[in-house]
Protein backbone atom coordinates (compact mmCIF):
# COMPACT_ATOMS: atom_id res chain seq x y z
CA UNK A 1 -15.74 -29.39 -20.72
CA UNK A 2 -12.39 -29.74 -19.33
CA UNK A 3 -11.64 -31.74 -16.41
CA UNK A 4 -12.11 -30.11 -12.65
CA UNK A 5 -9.54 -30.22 -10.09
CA UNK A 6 -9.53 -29.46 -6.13
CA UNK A 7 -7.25 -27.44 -4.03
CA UNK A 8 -7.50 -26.47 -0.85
CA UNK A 9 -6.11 -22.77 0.82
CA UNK A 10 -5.22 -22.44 4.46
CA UNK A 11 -6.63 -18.80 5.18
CA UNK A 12 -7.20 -16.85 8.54
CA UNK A 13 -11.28 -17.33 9.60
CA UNK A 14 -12.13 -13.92 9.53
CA UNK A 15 -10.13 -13.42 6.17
CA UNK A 16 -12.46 -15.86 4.89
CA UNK A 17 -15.10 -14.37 6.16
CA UNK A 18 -14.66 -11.02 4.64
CA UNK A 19 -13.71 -12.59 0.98
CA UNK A 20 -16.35 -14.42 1.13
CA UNK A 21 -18.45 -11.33 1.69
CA UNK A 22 -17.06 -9.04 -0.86
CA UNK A 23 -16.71 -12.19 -3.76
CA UNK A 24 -20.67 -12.32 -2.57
CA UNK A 25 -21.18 -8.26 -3.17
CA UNK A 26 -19.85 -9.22 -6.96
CA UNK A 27 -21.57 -12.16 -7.38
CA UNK A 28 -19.92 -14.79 -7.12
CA UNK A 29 -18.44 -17.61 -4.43
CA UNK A 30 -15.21 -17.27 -3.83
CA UNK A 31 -14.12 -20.33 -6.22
CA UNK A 32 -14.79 -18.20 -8.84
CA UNK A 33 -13.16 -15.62 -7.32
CA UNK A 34 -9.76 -17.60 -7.28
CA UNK A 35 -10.42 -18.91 -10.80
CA UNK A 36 -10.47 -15.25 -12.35
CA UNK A 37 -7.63 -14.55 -10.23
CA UNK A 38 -6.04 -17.77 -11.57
CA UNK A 39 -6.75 -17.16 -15.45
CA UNK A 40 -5.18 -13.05 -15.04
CA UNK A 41 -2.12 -14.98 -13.51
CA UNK A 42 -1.88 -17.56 -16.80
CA UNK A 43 -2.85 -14.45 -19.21
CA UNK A 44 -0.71 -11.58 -17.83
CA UNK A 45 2.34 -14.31 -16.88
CA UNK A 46 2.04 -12.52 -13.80
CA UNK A 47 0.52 -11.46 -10.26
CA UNK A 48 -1.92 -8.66 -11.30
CA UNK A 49 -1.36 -6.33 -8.65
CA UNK A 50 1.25 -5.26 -6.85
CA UNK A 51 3.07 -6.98 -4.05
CA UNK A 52 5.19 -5.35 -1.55
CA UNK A 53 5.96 -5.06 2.18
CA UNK A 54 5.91 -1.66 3.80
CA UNK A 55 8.03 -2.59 6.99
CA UNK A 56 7.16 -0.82 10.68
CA UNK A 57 10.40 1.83 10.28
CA UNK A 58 9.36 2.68 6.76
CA UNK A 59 5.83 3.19 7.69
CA UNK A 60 7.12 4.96 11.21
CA UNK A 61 9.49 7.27 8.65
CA UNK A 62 6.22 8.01 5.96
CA UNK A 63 3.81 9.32 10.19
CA UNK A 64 7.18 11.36 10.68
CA UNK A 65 7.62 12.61 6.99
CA UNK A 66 3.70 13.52 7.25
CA UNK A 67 4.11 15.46 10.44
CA UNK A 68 7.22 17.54 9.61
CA UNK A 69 4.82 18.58 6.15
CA UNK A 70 1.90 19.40 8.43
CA UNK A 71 4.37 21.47 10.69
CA UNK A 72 6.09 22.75 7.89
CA UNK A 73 2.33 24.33 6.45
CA UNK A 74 1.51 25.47 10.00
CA UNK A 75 5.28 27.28 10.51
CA UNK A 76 4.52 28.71 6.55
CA UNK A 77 8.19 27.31 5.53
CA UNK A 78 6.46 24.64 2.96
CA UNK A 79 7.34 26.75 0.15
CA UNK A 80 10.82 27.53 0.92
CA UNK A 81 12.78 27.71 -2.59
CA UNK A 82 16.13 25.57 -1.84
CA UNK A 83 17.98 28.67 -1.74
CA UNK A 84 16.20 30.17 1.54
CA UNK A 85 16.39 26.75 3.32
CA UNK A 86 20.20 26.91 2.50
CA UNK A 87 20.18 30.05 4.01
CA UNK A 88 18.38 29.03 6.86
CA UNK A 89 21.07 26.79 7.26
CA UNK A 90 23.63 28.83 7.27
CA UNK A 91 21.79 31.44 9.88
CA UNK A 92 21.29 28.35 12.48
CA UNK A 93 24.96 27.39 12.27
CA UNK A 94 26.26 30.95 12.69
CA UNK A 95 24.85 31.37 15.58
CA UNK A 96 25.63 28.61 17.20
């Protein structure tokens, strides 16, 4: 048996709470839980799932992307072919 080691992870209470819940629904403590997080880390040379930030403005631009789609369906212009939104284009500036 190899030798055990401690370590110990500052983590928000109800964070804790909740991992602790769901490493419970799979069966196991949560030390487990880090240790088969910690052996796909040392096998896959890597974090194994994806990490990224989704910042307020791009998660502001995805509501406002969503809501010009769902106006888009309502208006019936969601299946526009490029060539009648360029020519919607052209109409709105001509009669300016």
């Amino acid at each position: 048996m190899m030798a055990q080691s401690t370590f110990s992870v500052r983590m928000d209470e109800n964070l804790k709470k909740e991992f602790e819940e769901i490493c419970n629904d799979f069966g196991m403590n949560m030390s487990v839980a880090i240790n088969v997080f910690a052996r796909a880390v040392v096998r896959e040379r890597k974090i194994p799932f994806e990490i990224y930030s989704v910042s307020d403005k791009a998660t502001k631009g995805l509501e406002i992307l969503e809501s010009l789609k769902l106006e888009a369906i309502k208006n019936g212009t969601a299946n526009m072919t490029l060539d009648e939104i360029n020519e919607e284009i052209r109409l709105a500036r001509e009669s300016k």
